[in-house]
N, C-alpha and C. Protein backbone atom coordinates (compact mmCIF):
# COMPACT_ATOMS: atom_id res chain seq x y z
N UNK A 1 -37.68 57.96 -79.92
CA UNK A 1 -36.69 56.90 -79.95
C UNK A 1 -36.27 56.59 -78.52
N UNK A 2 -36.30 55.34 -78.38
CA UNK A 2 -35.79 54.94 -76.81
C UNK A 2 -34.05 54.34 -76.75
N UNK A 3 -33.77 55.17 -75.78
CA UNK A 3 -32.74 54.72 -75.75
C UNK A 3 -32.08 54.36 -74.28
N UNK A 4 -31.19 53.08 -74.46
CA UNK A 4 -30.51 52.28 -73.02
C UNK A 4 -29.41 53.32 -72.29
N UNK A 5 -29.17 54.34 -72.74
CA UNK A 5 -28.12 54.82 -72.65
C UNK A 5 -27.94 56.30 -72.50
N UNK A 6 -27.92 57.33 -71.88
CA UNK A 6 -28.19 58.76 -71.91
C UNK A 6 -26.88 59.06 -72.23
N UNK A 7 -25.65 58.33 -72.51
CA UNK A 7 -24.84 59.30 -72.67
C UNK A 7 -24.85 58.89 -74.72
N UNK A 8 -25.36 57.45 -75.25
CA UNK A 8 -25.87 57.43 -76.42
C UNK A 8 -26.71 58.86 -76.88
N UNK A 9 -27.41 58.74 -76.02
CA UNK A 9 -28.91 59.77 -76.40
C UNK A 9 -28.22 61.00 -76.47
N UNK A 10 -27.44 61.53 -75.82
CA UNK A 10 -27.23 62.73 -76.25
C UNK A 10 -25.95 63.07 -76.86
N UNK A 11 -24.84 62.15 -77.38
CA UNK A 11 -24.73 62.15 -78.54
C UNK A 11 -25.17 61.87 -79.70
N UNK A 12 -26.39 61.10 -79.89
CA UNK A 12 -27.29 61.38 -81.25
C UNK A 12 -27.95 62.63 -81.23
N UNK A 13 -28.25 62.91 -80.18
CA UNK A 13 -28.90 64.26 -80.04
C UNK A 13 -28.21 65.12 -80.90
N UNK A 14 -26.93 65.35 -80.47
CA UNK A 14 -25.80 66.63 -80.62
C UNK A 14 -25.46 66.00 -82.35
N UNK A 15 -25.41 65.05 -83.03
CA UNK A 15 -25.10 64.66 -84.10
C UNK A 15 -26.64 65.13 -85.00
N UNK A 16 -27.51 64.59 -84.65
CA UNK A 16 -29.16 65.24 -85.04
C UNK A 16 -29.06 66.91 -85.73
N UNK A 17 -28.34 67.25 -85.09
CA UNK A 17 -28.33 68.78 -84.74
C UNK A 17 -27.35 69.19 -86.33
N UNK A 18 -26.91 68.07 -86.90
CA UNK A 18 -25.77 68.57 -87.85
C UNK A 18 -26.70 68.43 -88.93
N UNK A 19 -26.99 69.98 -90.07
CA UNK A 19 -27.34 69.83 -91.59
C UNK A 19 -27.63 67.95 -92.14
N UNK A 20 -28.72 68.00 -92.45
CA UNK A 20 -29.11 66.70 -93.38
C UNK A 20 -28.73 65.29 -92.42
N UNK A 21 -28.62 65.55 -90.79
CA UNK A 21 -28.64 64.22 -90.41
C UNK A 21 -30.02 64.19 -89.77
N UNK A 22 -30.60 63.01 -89.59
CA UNK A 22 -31.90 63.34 -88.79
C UNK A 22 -31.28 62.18 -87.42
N UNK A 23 -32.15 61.94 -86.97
CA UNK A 23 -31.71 61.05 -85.63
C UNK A 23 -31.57 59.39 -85.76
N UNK A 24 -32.19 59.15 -86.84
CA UNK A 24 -31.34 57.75 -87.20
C UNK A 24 -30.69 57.90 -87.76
N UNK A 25 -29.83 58.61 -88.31
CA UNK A 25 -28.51 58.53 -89.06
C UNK A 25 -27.76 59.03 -88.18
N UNK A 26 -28.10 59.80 -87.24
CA UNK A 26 -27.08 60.22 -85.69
C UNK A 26 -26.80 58.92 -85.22
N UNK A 27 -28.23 57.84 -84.72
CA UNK A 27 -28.04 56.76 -84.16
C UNK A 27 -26.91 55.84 -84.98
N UNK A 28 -27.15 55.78 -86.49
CA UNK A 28 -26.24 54.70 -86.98
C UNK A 28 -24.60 55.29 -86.70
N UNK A 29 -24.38 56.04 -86.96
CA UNK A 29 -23.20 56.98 -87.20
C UNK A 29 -22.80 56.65 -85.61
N UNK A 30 -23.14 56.71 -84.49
CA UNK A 30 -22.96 57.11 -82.93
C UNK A 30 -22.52 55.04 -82.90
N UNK A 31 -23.48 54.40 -83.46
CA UNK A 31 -23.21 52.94 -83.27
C UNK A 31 -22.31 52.08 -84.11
N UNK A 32 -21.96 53.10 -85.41
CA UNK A 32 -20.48 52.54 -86.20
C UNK A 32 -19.63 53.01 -84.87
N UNK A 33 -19.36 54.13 -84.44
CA UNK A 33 -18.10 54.49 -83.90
C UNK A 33 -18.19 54.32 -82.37
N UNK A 34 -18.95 53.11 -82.21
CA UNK A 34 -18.45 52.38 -80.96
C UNK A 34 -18.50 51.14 -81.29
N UNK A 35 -18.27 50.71 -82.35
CA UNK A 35 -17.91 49.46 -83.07
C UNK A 35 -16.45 49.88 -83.66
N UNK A 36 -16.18 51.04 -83.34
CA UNK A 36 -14.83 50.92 -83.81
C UNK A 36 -13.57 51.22 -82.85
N UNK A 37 -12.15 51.19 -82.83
CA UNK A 37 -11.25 51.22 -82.07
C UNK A 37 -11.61 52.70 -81.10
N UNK A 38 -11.16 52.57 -79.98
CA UNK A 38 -11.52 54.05 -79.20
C UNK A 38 -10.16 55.22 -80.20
N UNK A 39 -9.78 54.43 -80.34
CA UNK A 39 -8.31 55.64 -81.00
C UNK A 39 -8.97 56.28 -82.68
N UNK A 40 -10.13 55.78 -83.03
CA UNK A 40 -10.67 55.99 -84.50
C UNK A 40 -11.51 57.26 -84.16
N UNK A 41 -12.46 57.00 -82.66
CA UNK A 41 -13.20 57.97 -82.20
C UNK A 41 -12.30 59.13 -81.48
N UNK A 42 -11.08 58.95 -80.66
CA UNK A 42 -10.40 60.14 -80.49
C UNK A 42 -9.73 60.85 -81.24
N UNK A 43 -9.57 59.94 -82.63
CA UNK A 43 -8.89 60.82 -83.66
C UNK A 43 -9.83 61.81 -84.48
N UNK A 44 -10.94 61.37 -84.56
CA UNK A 44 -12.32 62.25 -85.16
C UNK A 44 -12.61 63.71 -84.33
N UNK A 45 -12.35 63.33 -83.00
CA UNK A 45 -12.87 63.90 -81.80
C UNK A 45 -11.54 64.63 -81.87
N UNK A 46 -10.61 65.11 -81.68
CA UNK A 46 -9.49 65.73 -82.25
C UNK A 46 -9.18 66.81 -83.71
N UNK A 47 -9.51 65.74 -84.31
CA UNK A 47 -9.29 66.50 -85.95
C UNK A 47 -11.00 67.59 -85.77
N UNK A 48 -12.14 67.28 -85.30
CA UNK A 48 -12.50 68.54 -85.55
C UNK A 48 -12.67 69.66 -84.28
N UNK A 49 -11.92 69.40 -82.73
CA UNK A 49 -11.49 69.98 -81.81
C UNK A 49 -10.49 71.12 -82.86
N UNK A 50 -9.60 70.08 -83.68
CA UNK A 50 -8.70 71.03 -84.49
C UNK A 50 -8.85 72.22 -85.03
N UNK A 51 -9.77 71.68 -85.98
CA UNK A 51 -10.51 72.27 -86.94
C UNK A 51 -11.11 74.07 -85.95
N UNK A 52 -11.94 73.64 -85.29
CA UNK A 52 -12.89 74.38 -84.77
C UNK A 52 -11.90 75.80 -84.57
N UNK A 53 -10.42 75.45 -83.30
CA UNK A 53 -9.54 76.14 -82.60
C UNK A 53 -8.73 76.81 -83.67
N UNK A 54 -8.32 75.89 -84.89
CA UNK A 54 -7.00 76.73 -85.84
C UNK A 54 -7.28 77.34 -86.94
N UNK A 55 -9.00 77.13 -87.29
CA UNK A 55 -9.17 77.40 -88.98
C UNK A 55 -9.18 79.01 -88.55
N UNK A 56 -9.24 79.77 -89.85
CA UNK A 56 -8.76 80.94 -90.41
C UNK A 56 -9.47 81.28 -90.88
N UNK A 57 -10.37 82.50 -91.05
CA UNK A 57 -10.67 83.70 -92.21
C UNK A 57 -9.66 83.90 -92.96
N UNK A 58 -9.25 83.96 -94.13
CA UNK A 58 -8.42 84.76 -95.05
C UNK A 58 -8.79 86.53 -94.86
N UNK A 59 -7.73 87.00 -94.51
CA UNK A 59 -7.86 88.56 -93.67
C UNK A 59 -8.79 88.99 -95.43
N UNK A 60 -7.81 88.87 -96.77
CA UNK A 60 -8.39 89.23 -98.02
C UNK A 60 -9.84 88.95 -98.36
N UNK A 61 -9.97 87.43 -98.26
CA UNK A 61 -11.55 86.84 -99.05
C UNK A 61 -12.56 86.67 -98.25
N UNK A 62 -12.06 86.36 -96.80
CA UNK A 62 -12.75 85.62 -96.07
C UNK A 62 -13.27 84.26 -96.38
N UNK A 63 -12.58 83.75 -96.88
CA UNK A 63 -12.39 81.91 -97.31
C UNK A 63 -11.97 81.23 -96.31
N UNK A 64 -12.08 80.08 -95.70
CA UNK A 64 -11.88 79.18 -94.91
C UNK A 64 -10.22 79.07 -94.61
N UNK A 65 -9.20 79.21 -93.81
CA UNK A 65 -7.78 79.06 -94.44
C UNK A 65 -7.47 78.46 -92.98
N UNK A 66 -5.82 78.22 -93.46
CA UNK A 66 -5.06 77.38 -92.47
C UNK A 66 -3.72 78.56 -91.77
N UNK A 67 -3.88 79.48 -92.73
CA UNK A 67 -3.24 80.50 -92.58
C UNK A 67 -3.50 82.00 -92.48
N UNK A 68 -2.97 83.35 -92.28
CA UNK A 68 -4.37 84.57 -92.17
C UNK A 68 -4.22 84.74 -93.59
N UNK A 69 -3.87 84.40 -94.64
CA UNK A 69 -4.03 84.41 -96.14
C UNK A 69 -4.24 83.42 -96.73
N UNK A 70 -5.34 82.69 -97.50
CA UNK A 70 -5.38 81.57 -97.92
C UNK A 70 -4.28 81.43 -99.47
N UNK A 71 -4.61 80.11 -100.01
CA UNK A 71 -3.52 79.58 -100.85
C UNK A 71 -4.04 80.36 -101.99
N UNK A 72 -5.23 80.44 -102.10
CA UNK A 72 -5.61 81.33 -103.53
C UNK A 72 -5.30 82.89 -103.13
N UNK A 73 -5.69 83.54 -102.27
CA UNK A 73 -5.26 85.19 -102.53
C UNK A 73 -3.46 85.07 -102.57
N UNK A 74 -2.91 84.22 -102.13
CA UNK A 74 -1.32 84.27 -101.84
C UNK A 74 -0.64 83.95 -103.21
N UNK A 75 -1.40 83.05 -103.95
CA UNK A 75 -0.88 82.38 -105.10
C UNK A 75 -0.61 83.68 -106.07
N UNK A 76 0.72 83.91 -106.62
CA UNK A 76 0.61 84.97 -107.58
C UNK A 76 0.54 84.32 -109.13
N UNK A 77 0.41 83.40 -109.40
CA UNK A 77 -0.48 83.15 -110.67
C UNK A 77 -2.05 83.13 -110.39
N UNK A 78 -2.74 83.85 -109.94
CA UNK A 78 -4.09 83.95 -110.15
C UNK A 78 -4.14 85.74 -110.52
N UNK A 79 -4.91 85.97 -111.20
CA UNK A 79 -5.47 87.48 -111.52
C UNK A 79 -6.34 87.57 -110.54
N UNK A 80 -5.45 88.73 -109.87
CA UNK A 80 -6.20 89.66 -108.96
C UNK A 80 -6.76 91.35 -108.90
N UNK A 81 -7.08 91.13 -110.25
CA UNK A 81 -7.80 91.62 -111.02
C UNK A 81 -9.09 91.50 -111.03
N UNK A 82 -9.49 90.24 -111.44
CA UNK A 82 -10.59 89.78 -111.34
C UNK A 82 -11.32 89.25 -109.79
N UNK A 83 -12.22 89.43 -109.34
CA UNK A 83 -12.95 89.36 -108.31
C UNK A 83 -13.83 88.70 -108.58
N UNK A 84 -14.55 87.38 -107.87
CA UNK A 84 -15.23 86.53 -108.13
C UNK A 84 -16.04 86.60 -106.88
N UNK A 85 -17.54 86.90 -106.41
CA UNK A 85 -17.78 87.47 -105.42
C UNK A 85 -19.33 85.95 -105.43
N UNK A 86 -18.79 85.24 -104.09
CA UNK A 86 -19.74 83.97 -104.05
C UNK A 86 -20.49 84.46 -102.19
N UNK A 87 -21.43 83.50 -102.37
CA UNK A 87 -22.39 83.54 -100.60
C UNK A 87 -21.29 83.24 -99.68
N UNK A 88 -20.76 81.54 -99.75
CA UNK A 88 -20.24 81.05 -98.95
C UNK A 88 -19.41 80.24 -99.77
N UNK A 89 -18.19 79.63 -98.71
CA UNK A 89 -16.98 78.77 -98.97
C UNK A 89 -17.57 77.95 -99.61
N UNK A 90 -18.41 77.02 -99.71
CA UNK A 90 -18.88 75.94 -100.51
C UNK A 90 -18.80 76.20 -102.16
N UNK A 91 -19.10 77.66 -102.05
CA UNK A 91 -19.21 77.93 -103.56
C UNK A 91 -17.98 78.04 -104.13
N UNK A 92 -16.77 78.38 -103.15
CA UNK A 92 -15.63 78.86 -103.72
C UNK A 92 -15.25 76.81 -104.11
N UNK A 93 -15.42 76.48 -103.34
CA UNK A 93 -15.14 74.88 -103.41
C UNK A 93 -15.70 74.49 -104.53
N UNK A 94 -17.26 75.06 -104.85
CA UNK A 94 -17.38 74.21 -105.81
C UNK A 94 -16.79 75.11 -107.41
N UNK A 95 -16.39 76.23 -107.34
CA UNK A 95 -15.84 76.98 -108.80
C UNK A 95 -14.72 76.53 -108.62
N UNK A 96 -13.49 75.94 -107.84
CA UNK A 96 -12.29 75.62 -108.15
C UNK A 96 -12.35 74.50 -108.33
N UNK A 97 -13.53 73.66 -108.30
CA UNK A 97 -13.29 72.20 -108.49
C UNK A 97 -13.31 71.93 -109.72
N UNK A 98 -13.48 73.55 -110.75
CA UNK A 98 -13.88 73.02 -112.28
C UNK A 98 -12.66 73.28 -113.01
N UNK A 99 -11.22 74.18 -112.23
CA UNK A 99 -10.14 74.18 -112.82
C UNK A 99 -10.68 75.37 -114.15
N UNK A 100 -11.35 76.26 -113.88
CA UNK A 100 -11.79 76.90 -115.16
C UNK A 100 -11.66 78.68 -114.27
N UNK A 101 -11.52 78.97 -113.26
CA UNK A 101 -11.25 79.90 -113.01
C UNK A 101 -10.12 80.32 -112.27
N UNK A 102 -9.30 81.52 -112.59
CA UNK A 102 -8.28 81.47 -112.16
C UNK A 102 -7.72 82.83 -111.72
N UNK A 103 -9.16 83.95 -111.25
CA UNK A 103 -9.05 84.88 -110.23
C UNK A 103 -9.19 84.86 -109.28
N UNK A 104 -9.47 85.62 -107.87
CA UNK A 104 -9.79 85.45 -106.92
C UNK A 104 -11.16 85.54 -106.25
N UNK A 105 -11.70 85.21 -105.22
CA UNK A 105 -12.56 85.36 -104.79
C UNK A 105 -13.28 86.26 -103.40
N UNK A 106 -14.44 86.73 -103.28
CA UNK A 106 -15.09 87.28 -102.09
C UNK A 106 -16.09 86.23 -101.52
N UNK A 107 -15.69 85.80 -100.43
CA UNK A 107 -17.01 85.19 -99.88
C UNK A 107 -17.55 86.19 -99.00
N UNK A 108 -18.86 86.36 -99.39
CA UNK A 108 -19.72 88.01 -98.34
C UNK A 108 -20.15 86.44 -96.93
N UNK A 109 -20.19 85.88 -96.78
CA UNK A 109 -20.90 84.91 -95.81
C UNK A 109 -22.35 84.87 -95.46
N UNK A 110 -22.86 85.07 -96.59
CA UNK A 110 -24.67 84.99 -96.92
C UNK A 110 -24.89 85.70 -98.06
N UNK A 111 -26.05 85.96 -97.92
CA UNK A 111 -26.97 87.05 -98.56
C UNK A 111 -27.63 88.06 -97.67
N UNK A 112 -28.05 88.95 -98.44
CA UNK A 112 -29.19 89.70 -97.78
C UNK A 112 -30.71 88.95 -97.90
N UNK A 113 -31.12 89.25 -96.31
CA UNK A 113 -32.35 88.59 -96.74
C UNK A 113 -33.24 88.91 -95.29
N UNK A 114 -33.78 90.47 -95.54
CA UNK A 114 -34.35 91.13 -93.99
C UNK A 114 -35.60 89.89 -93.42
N UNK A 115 -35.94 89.00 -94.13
CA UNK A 115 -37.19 87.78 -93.63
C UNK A 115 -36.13 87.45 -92.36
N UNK A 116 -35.12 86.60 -92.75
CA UNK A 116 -34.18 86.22 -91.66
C UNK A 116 -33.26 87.10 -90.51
N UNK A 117 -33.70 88.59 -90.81
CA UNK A 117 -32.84 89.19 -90.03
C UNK A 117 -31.43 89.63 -90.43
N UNK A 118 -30.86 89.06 -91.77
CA UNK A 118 -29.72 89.67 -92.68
C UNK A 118 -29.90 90.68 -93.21
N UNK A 119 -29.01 91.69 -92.77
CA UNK A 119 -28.88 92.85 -93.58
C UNK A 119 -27.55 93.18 -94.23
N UNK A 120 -27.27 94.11 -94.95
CA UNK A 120 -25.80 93.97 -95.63
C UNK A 120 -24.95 94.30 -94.17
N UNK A 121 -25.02 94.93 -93.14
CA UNK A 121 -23.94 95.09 -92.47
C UNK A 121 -23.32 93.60 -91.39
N UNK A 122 -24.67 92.54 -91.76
CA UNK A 122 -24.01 91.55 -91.62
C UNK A 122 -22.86 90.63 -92.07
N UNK A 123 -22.49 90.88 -93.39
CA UNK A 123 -21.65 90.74 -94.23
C UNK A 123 -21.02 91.15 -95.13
N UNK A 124 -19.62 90.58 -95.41
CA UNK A 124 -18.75 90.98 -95.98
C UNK A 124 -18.77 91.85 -97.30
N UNK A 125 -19.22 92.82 -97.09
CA UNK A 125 -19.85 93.91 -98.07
C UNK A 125 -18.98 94.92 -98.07
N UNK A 126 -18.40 95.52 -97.04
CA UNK A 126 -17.22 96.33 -96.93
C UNK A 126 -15.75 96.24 -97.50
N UNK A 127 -15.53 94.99 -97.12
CA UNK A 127 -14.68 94.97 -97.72
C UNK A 127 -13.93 94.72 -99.02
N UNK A 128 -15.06 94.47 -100.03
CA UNK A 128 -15.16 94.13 -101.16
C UNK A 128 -15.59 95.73 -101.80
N UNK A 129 -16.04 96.62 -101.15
CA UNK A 129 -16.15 98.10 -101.56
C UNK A 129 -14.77 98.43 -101.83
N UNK A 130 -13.93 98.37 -100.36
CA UNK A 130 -12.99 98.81 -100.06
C UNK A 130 -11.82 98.08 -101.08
N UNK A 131 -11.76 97.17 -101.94
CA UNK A 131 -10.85 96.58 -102.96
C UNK A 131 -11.03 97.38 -104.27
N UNK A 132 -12.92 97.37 -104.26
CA UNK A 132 -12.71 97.77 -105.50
C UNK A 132 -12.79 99.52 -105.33
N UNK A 133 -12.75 100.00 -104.47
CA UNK A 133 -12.09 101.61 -104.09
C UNK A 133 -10.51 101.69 -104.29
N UNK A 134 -9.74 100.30 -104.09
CA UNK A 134 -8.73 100.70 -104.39
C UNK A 134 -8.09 100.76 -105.79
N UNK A 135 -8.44 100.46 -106.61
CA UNK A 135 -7.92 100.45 -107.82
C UNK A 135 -7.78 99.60 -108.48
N UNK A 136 -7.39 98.55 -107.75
CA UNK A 136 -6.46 97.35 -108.19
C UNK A 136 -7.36 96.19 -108.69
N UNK A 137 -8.57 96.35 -108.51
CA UNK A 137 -9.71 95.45 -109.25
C UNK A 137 -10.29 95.85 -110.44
N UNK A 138 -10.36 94.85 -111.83
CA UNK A 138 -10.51 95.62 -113.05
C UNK A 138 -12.46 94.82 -113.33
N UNK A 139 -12.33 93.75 -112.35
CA UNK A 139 -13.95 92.96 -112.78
C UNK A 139 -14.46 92.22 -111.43
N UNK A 140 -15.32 92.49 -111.29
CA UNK A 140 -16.43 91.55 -110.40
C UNK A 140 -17.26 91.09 -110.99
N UNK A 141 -17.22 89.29 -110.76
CA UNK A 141 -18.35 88.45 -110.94
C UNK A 141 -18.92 88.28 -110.06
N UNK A 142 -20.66 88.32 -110.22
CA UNK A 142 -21.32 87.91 -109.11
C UNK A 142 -21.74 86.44 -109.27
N UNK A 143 -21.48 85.83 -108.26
CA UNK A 143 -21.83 84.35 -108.70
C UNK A 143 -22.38 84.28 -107.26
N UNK A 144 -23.71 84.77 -107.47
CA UNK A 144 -24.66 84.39 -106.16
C UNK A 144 -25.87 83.59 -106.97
N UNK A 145 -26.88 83.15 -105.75
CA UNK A 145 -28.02 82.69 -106.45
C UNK A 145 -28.67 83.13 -107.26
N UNK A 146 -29.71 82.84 -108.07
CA UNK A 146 -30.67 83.64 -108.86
C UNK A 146 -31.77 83.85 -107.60
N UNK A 147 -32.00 83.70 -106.66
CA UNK A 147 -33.48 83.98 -105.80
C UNK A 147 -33.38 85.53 -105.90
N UNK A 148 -34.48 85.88 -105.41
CA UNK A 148 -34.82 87.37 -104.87
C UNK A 148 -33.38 87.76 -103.53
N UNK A 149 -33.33 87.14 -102.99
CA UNK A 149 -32.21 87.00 -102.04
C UNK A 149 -30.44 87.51 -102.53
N UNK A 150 -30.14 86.69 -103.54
CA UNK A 150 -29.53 86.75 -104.18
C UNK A 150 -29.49 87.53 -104.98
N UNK A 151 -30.36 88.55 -105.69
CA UNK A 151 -30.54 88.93 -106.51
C UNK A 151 -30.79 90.54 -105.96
N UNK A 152 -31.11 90.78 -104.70
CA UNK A 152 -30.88 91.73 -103.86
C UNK A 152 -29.48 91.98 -103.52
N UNK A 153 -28.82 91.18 -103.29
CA UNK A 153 -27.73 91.27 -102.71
C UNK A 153 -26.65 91.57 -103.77
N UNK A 154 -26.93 91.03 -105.18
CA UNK A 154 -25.99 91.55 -106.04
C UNK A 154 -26.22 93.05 -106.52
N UNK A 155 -27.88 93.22 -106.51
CA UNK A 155 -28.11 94.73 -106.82
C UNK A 155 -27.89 95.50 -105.55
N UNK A 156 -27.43 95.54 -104.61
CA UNK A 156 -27.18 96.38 -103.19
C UNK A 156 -25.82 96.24 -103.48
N UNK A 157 -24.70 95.38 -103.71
CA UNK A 157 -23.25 95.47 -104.03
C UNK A 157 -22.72 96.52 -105.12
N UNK A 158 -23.69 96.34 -106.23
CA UNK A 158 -23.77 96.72 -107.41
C UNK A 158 -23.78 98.52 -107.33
N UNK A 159 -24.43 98.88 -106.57
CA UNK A 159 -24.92 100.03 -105.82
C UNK A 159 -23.73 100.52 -104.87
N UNK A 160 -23.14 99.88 -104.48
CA UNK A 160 -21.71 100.52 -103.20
C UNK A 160 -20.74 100.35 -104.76
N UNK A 161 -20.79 99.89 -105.54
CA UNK A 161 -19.27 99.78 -106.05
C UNK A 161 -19.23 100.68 -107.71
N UNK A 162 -20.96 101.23 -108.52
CA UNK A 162 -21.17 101.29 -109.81
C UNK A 162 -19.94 102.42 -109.85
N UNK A 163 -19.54 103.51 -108.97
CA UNK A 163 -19.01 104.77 -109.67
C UNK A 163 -16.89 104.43 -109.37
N UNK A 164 -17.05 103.23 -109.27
CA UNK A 164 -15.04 102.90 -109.31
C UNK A 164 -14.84 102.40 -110.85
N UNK A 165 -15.57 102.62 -111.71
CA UNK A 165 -15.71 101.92 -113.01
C UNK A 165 -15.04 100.48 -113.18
N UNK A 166 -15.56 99.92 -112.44
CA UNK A 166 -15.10 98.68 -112.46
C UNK A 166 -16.12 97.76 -113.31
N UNK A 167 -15.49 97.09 -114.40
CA UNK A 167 -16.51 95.73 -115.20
C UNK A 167 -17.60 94.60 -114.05
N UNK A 168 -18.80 94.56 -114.50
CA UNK A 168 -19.60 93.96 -113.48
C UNK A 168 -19.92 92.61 -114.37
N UNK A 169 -20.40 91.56 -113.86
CA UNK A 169 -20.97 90.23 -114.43
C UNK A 169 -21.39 89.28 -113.49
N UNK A 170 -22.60 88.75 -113.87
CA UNK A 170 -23.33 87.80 -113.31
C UNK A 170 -23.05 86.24 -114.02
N UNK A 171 -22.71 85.45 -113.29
CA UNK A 171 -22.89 84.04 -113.50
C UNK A 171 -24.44 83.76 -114.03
């Protein structure tokens, strides 16, 4: 792609670079927002400066938060009891979007998967031992993928946690 402009070019570049855009959709995206007010582009350019500097781990789930406890481990109408154990935030996004569950959740932040270089001490595997070591968890759902990936990773969890007699279940 040719471009008049190097400081264009390498913001499509750096937009290219984001999940599911390729470089003409960097280009269109880069040429709406200089068709638009400079205050539309510093407010974008801001809100995810924001983003980047203030977001939060939840110290509990490790969920995305605004605070060091997000709104679901804090909320005391949810059963925290129940443990709902997903890959990533997306998933927690997409089980609360159905209004059908109403325990809490673990995001481990992957899978296991030694092809890529993941092993469990890459993720949040500990500390989901360490809950259900304490007592206070009566069920874990695994709501990971069905792959081999996934399917490793629930039987390696499954394995740190079988002797706290805690109820197990797969999505």
């Amino acid at each position: 792609m040719e471009f008049s402009s190097k400081l264009l070019e390498k913001a499509v570049n750096e937009m290219a670079q984001l999940p599911g855009i390729g470089k003409r959709t960097a280009l269109r995206l880069m040429l709406h927002l200089l068709k638009q007010p400079k205050e539309q582009t510093e407010y974008l350019s801001q809100a995810l400066t924001l983003m980047r500097e203030e977001i939060k781990f939840c110290s509990n789930c490790h969920n995305i938060s605004d605070e060091e406890v997000c709104e679901i481990c804090s909320n005391s109408s949810r059963n925290h009891q129940i443990v709902c154990v997903v890959e990533d935030v997306r998933d927690v996004m997409a089980i609360e979007n159905t209004n059908q569950y109403k325990g809490i959740y673990h995001v481990l932040g992957g899978k296991i998967s030694p092809i890529d270089g993941v092993g469990p001490s890459q993720l949040n595997i500990s500390t989901l031992v360490q809950k259900a070591q304490s007592g206070t968890v009566t069920e874990i759902i695994f709501a990971l993928s069905s792959t081999m990936e996934g399917d490793t990773t629930n039987f390696y969890v499954y394995k740190q946690i079988k002797d706290f007699g805690i109820k197990t279940s797969t999505i």
